[in-house]
PDB file of N, CA and C in Angstrom:
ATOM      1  N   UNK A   1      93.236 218.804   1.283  1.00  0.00           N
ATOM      2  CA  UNK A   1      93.475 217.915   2.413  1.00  0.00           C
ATOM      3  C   UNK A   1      93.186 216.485   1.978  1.00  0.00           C
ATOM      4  N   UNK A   2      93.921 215.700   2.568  1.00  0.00           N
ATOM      5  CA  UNK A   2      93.838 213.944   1.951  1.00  0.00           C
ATOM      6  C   UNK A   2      92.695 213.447   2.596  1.00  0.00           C
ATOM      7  N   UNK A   3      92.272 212.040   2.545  1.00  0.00           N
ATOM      8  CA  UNK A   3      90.485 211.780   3.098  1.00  0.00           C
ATOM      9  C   UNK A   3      91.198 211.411   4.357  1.00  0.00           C
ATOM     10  N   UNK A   4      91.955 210.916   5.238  1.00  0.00           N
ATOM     11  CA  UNK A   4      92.641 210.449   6.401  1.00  0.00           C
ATOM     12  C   UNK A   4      92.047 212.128   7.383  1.00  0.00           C
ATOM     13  N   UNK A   5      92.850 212.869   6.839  1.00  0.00           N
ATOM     14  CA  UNK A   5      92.860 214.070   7.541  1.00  0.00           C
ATOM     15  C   UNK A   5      91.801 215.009   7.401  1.00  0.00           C
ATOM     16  N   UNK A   6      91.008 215.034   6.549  1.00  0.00           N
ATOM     17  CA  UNK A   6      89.839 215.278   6.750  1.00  0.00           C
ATOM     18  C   UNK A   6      88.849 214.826   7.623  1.00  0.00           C
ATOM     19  N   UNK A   7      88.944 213.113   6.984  1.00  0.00           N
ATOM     20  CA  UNK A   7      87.809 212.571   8.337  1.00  0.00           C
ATOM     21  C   UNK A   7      88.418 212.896   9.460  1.00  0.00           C
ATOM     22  N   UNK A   8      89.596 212.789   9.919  1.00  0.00           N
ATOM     23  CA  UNK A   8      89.812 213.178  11.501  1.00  0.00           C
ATOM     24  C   UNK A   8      89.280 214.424  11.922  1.00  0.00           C
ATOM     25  N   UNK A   9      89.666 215.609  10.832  1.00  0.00           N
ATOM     26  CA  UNK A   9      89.171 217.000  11.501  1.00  0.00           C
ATOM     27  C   UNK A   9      87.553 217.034  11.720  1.00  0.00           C
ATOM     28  N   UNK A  10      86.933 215.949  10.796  1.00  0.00           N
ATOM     29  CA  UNK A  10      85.794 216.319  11.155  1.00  0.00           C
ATOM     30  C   UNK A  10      85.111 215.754  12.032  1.00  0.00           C
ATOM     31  N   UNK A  11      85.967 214.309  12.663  1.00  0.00           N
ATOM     32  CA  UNK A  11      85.319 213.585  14.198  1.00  0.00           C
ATOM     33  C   UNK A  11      85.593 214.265  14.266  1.00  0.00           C
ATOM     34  N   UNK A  12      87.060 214.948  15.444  1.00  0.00           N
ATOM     35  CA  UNK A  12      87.380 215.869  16.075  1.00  0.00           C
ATOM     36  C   UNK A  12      86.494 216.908  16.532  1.00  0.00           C
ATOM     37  N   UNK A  13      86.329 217.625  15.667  1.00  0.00           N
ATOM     38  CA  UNK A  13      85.329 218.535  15.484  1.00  0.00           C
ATOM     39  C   UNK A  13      84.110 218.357  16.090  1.00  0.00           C
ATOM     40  N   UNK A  14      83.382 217.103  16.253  1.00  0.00           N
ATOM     41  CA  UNK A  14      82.180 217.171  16.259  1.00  0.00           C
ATOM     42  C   UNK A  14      82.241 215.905  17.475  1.00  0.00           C
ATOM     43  N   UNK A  15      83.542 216.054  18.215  1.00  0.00           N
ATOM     44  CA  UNK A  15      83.631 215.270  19.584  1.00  0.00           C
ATOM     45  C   UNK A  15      83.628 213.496  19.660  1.00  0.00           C
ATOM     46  N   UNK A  16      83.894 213.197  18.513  1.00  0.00           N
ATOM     47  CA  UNK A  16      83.387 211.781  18.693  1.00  0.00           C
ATOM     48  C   UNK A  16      84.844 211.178  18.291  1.00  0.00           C
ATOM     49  N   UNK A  17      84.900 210.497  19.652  1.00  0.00           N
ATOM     50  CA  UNK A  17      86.247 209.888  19.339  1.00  0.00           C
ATOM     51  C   UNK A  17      86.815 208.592  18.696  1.00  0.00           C
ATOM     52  N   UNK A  18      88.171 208.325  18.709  1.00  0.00           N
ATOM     53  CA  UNK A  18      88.168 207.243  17.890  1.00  0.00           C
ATOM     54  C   UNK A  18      87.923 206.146  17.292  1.00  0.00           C
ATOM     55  N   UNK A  19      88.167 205.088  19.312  1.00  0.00           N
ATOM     56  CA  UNK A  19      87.394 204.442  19.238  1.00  0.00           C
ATOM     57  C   UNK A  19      86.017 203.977  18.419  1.00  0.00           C
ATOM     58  N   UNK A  20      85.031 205.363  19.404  1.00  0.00           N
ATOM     59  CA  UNK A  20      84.199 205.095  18.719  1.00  0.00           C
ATOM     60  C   UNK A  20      83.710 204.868  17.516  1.00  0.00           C
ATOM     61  N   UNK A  21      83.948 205.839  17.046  1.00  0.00           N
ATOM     62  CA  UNK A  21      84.116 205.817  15.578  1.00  0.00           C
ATOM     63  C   UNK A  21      84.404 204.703  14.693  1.00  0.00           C
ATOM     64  N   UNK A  22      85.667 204.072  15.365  1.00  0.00           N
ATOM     65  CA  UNK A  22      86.183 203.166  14.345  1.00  0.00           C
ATOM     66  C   UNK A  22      84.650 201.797  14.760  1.00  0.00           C
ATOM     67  N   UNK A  23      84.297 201.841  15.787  1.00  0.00           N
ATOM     68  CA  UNK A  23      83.040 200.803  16.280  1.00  0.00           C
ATOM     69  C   UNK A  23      81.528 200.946  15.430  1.00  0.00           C
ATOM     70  N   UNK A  24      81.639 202.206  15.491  1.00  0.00           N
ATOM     71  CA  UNK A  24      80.598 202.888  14.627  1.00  0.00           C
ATOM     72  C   UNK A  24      80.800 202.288  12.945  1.00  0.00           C
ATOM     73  N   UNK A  25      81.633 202.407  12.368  1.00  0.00           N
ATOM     74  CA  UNK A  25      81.969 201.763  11.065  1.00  0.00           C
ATOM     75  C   UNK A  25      82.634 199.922  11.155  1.00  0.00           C
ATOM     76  N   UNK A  26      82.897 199.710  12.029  1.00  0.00           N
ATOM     77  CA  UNK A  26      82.968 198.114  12.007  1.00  0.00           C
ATOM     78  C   UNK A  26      83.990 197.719  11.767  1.00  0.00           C
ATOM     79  N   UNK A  27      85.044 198.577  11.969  1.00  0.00           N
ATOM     80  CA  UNK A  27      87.155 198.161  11.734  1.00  0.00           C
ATOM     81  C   UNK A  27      87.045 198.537  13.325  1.00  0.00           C
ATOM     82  N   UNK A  28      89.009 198.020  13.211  1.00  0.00           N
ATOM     83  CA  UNK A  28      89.185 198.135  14.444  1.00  0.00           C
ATOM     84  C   UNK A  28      89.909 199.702  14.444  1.00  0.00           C
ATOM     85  N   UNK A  29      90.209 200.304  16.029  1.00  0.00           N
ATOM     86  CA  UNK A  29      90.868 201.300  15.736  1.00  0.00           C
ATOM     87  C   UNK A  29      91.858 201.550  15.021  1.00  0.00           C
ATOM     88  N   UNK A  30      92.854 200.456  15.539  1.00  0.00           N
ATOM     89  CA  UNK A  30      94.414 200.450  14.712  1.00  0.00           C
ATOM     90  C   UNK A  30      94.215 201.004  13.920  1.00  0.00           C
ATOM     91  N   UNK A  31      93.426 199.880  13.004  1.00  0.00           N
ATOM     92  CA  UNK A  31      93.049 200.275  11.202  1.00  0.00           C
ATOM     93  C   UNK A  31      93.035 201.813  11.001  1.00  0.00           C
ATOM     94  N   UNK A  32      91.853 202.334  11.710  1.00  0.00           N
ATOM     95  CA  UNK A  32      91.308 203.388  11.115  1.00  0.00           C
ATOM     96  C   UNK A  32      92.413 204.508  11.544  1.00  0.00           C
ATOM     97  N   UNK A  33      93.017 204.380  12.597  1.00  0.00           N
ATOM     98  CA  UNK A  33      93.964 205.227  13.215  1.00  0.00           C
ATOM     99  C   UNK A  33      95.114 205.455  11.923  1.00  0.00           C
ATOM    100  N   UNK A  34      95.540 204.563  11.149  1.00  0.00           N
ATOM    101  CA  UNK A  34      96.393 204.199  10.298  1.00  0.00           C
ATOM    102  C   UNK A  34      95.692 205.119   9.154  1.00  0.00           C
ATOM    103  N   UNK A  35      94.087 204.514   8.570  1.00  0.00           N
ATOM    104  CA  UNK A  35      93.470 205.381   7.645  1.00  0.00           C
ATOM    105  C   UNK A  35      94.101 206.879   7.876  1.00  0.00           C
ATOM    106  N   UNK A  36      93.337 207.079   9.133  1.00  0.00           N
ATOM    107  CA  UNK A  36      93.381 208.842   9.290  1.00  0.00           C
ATOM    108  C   UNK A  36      95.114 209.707   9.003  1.00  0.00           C
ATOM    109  N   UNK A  37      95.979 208.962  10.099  1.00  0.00           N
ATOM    110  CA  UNK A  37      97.481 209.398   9.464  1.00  0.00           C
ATOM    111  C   UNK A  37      97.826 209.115   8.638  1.00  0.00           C
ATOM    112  N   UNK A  38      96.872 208.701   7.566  1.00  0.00           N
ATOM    113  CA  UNK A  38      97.539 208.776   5.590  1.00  0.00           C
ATOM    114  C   UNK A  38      98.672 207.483   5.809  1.00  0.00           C
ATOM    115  N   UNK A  39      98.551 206.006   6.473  1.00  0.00           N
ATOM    116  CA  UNK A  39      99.258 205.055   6.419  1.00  0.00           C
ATOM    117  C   UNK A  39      98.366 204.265   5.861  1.00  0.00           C
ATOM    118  N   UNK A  40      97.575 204.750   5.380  1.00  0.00           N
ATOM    119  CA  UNK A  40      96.629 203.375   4.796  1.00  0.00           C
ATOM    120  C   UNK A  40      96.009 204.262   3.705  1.00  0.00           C
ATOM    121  N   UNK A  41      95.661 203.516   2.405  1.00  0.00           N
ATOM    122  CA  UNK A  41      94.894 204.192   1.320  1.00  0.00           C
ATOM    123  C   UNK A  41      93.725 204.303   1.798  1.00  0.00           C
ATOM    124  N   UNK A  42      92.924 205.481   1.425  1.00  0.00           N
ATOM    125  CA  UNK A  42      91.049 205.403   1.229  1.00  0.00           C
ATOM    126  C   UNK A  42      90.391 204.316   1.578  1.00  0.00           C
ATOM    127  N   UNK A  43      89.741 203.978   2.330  1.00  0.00           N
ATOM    128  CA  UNK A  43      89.215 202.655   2.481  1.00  0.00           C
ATOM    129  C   UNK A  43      87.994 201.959   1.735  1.00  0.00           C
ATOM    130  N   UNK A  44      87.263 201.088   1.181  1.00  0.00           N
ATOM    131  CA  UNK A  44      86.644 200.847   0.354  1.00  0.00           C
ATOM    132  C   UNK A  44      85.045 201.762   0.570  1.00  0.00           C
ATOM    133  N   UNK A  45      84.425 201.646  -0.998  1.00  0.00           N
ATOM    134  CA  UNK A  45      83.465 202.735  -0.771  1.00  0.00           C
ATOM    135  C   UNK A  45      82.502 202.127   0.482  1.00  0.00           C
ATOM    136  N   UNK A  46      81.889 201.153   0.985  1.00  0.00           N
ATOM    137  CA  UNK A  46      80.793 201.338   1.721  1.00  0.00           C
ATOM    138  C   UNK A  46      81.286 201.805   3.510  1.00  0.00           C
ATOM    139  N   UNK A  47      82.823 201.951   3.609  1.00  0.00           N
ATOM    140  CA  UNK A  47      82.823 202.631   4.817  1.00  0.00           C
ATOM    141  C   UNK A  47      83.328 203.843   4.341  1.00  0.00           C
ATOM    142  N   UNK A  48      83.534 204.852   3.181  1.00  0.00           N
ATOM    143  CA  UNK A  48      83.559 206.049   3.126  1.00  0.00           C
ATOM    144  C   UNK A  48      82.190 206.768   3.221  1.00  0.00           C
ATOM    145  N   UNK A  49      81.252 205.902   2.741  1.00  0.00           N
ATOM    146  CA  UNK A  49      79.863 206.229   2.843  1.00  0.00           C
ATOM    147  C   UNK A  49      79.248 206.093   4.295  1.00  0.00           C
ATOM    148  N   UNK A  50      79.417 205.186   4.730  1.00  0.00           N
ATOM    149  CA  UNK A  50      79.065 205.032   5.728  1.00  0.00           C
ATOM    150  C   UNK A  50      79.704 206.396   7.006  1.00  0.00           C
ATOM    151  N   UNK A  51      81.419 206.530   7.122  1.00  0.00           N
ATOM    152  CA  UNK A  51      81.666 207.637   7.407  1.00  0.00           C
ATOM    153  C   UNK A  51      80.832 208.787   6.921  1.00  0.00           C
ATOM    154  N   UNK A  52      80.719 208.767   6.150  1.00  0.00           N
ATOM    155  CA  UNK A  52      80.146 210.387   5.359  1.00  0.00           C
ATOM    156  C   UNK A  52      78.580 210.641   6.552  1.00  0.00           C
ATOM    157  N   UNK A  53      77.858 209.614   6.313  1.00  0.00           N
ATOM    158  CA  UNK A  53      76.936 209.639   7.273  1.00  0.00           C
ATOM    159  C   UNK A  53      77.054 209.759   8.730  1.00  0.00           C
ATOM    160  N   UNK A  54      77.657 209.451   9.431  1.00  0.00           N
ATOM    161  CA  UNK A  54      78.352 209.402  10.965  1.00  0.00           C
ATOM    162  C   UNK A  54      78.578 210.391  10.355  1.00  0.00           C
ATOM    163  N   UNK A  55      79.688 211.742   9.607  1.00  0.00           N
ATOM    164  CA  UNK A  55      79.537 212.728   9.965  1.00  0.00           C
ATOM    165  C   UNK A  55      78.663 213.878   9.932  1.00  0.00           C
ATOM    166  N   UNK A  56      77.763 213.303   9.194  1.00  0.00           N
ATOM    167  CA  UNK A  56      77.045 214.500   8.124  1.00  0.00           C
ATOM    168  C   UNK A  56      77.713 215.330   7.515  1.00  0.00           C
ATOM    169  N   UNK A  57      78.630 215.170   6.551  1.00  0.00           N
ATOM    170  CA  UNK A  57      79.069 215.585   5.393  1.00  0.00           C
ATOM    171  C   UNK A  57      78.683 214.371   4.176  1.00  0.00           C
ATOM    172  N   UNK A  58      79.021 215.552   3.149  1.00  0.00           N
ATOM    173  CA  UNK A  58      78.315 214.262   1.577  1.00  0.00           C
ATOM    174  C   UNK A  58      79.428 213.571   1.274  1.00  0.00           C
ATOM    175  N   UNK A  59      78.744 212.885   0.751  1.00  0.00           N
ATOM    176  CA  UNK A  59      79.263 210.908   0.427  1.00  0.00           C
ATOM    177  C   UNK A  59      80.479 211.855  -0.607  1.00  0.00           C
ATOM    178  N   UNK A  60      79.552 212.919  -1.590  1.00  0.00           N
ATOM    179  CA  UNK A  60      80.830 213.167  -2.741  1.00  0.00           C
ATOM    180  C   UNK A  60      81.712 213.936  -2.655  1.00  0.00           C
ATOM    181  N   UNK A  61      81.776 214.647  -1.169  1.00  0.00           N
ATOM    182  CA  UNK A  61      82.795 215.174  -0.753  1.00  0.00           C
ATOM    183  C   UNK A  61      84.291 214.151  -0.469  1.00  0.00           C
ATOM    184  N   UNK A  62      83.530 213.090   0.275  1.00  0.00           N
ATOM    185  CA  UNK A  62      85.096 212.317   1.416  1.00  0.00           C
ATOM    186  C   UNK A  62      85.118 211.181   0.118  1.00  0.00           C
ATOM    187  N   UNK A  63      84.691 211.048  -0.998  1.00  0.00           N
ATOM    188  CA  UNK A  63      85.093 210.479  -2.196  1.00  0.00           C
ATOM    189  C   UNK A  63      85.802 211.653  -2.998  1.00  0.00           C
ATOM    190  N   UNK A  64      85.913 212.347  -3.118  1.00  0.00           N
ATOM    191  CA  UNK A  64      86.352 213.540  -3.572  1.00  0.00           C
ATOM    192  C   UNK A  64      87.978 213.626  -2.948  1.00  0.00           C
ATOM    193  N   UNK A  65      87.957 213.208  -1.729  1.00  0.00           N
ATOM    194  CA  UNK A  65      88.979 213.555  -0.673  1.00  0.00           C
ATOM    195  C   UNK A  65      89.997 211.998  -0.687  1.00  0.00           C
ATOM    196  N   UNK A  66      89.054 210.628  -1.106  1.00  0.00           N
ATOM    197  CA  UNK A  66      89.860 209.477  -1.496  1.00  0.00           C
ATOM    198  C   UNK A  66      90.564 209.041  -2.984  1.00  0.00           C
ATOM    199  N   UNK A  67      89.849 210.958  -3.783  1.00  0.00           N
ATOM    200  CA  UNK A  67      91.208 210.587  -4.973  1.00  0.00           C
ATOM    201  C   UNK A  67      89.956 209.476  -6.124  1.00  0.00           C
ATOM    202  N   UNK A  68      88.584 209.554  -5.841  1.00  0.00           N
ATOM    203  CA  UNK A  68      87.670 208.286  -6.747  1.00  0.00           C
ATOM    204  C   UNK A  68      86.526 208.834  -6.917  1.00  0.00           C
ATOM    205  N   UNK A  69      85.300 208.778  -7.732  1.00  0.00           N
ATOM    206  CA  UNK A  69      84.357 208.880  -7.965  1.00  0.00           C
ATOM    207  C   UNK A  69      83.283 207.777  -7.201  1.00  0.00           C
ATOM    208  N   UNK A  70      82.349 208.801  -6.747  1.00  0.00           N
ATOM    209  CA  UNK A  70      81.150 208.241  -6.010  1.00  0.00           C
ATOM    210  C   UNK A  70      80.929 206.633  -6.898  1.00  0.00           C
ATOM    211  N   UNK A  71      80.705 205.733  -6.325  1.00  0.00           N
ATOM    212  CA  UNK A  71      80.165 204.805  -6.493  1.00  0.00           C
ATOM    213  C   UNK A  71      78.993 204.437  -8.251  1.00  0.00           C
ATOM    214  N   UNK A  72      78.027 205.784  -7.489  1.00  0.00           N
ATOM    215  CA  UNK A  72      77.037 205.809  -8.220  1.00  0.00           C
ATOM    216  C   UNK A  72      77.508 206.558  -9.823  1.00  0.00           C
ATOM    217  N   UNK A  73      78.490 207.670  -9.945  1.00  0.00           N
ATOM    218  CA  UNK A  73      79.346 208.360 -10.668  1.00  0.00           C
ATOM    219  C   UNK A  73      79.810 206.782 -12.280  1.00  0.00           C
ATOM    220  N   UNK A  74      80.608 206.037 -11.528  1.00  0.00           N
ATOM    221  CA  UNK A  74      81.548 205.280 -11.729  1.00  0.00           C
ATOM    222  C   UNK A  74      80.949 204.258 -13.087  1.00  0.00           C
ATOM    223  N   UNK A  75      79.887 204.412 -13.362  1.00  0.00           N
ATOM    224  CA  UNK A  75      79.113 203.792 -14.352  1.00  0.00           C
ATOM    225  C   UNK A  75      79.241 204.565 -15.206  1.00  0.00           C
ATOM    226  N   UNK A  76      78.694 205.947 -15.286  1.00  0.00           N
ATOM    227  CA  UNK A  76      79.057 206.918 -16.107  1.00  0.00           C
ATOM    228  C   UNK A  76      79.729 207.544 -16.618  1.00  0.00           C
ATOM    229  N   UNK A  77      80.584 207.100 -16.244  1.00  0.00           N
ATOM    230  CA  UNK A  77      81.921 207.881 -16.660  1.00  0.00           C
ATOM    231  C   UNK A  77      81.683 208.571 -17.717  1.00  0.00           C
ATOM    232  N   UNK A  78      81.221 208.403 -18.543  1.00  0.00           N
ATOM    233  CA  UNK A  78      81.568 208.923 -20.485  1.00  0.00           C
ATOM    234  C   UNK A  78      80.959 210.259 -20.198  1.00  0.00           C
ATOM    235  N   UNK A  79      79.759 210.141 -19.618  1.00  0.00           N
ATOM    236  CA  UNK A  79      78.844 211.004 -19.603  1.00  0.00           C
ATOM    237  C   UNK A  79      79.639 212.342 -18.466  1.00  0.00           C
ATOM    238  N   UNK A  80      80.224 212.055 -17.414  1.00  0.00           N
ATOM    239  CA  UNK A  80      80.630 212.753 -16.396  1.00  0.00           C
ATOM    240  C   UNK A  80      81.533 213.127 -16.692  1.00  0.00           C
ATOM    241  N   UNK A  81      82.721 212.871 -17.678  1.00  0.00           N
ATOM    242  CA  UNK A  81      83.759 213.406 -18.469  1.00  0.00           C
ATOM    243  C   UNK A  81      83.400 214.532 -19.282  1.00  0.00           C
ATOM    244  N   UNK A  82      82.277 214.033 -20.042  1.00  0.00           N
ATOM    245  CA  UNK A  82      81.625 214.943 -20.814  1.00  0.00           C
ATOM    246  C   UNK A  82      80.739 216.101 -20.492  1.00  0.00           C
ATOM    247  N   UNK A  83      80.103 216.035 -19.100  1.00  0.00           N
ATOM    248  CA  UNK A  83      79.313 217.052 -18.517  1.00  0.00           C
ATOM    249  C   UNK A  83      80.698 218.185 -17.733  1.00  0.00           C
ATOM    250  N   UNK A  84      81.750 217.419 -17.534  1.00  0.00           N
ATOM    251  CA  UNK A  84      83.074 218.136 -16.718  1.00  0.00           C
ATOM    252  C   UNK A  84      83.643 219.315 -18.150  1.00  0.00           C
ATOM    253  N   UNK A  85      83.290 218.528 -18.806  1.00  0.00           N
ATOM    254  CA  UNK A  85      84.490 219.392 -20.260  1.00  0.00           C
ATOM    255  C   UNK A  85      83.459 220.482 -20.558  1.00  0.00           C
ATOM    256  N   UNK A  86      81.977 220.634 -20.575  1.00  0.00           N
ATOM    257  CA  UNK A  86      81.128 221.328 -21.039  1.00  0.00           C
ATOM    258  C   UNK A  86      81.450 222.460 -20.058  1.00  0.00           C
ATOM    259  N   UNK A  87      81.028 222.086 -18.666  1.00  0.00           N
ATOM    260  CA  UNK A  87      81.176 222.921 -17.534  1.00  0.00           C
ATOM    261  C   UNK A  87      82.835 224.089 -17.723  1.00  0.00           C
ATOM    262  N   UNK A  88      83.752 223.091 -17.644  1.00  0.00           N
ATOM    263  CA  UNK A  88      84.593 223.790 -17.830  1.00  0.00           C
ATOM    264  C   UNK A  88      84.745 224.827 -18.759  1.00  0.00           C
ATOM    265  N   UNK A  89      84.375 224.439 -20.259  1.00  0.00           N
ATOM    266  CA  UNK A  89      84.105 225.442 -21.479  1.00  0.00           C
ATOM    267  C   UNK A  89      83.268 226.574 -21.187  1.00  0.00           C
ATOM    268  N   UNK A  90      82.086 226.392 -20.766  1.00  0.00           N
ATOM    269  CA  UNK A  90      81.160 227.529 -20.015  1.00  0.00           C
ATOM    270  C   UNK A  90      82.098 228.452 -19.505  1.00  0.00           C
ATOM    271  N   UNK A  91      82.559 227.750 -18.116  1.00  0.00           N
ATOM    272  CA  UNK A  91      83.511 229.062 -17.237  1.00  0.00           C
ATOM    273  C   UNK A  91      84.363 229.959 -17.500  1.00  0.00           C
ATOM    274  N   UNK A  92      85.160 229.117 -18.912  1.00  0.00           N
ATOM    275  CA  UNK A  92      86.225 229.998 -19.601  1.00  0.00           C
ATOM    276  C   UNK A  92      85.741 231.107 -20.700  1.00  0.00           C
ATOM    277  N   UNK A  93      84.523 230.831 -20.721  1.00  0.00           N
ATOM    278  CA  UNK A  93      83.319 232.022 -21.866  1.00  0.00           C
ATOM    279  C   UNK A  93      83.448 232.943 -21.199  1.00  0.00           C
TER     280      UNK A  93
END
């Protein structure tokens, strides 16, 4: 599922509507209305994070869901490439 349609199922879900929501993170609805129907890319990390919290789901999930690596990830790369290729090798043992 794309991060638009995820975050919606999971206000939805948990009753909190758009509006609000979009008030709760500090855009206007339009915007976010646009986010959620996949008319707008991922929005920058400190309101995916910030979403993540308003829903209680993890930050590295709805980064997961915008197609990018956590924030904190994004330094490391070399290392997180390299812990991904190990992991993977394991599973195929």
């Amino acid at each position: 599922m794309a991060f638009g349609l995820t975050v919606r199922a999971k206000r939805t879900e948990q009753g909190i509507g758009l509006n609000d929501f979009a008030e709760r993170l500090g855009v206007s609805p339009a915007y976010w209305s646009r986010v959620e129907r996949e008319q707008e890319k991922p929005p920058r990390d400190e309101l995916v994070e910030r979403a993540a919290a308003i829903l209680g789901v993890r930050m590295d999930d709805l980064f997961v869901e915008a197609g990018r690596l956590p924030p904190d990830m994004r330094s490391d790369l070399k290392q997180v490439v390299q812990a991904y290729r190990r992991l993977r090798q394991q599973v195929r043992q």
